[in-house]
Protein backbone atom coordinates (compact mmCIF):
# COMPACT_ATOMS: atom_id res chain seq x y z
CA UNK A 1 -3.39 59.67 36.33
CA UNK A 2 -2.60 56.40 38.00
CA UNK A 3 0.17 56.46 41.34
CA UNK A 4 1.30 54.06 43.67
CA UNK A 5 -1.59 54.30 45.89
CA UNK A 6 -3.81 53.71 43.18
CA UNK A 7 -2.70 49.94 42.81
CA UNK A 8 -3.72 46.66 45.32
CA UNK A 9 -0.79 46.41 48.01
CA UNK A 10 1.49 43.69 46.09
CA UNK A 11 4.20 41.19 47.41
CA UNK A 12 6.98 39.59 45.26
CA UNK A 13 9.68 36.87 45.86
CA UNK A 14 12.16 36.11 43.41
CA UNK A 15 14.76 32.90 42.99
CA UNK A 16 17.60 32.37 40.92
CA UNK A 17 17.91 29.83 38.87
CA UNK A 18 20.52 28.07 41.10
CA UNK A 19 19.13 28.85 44.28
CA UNK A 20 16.74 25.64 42.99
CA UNK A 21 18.83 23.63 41.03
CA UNK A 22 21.46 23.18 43.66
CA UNK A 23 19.40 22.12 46.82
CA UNK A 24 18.01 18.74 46.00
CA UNK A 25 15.22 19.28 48.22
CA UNK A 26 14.39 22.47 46.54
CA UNK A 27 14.59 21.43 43.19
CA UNK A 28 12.07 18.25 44.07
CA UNK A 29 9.79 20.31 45.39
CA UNK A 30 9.65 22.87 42.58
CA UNK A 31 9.71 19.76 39.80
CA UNK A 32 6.72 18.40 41.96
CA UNK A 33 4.99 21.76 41.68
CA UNK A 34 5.05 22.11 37.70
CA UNK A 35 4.72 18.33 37.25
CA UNK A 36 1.47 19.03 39.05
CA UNK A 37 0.19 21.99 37.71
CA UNK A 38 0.87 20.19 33.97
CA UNK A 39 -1.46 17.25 34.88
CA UNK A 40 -4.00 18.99 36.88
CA UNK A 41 -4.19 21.79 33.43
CA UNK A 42 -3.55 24.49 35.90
CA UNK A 43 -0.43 26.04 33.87
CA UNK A 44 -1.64 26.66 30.46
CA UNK A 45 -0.02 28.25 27.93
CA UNK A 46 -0.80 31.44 26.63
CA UNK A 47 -0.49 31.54 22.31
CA UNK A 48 0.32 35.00 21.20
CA UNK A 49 0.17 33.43 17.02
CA UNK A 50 0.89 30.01 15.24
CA UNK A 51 2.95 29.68 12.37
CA UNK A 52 3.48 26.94 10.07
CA UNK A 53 6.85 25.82 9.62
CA UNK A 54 7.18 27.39 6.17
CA UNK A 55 7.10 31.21 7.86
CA UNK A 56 9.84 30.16 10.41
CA UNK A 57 11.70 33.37 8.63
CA UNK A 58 8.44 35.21 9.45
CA UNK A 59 8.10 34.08 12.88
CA UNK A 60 11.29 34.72 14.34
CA UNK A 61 10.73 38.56 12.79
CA UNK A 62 7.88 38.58 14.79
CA UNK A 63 9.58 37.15 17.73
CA UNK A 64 12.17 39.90 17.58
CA UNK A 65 10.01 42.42 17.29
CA UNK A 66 8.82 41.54 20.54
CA UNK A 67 5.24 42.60 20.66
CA UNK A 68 3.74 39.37 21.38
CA UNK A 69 1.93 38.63 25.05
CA UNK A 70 2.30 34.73 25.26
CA UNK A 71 3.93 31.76 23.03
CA UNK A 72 4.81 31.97 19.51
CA UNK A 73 3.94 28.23 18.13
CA UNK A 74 5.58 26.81 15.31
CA UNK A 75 3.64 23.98 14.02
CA UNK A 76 5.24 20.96 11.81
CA UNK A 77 3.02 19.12 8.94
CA UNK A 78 4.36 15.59 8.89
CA UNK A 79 2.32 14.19 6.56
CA UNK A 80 3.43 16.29 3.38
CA UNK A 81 5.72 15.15 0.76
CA UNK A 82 7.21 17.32 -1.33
């Protein structure tokens, strides 16, 4: 059975939300940060399951359920015509 000592020494830090968002220098520096992981491909996104927009009723059962590990993507179809 796992314990604590079983596990890699870990550290954590954690912000609030306004603890960025109010300090201008802060909040450049953290829109700098994701701005830069976007265009270097760094942060991507994780897709648990795709739905088309016709199972939105389905999808946002499955998003209650909460079993998913990553995004749930709703995709659009604009070239249809019904």
């Amino acid at each position: 059975m796992p314990n604590a000592r079983s596990y890699p020494a870990l550290s954590s830090s954690t912000y609030t939300l306004f603890e960025i968002t109010t300090n201008p220098e802060r909040l450049r520096r953290a829109v700098a940060f994701v701005n830069s992981g976007l265009a270097s491909g760094a942060f991507t996104p994780v897709v648990d399951r795709t739905f088309d927009l016709t199972e939105i009723t389905e999808a946002h059962r499955y998003m209650a359920a909460g079993d998913q590990v990553g995004k749930i993507v709703v995709t659009v179809d604009h070239g249809r015509s019904e």
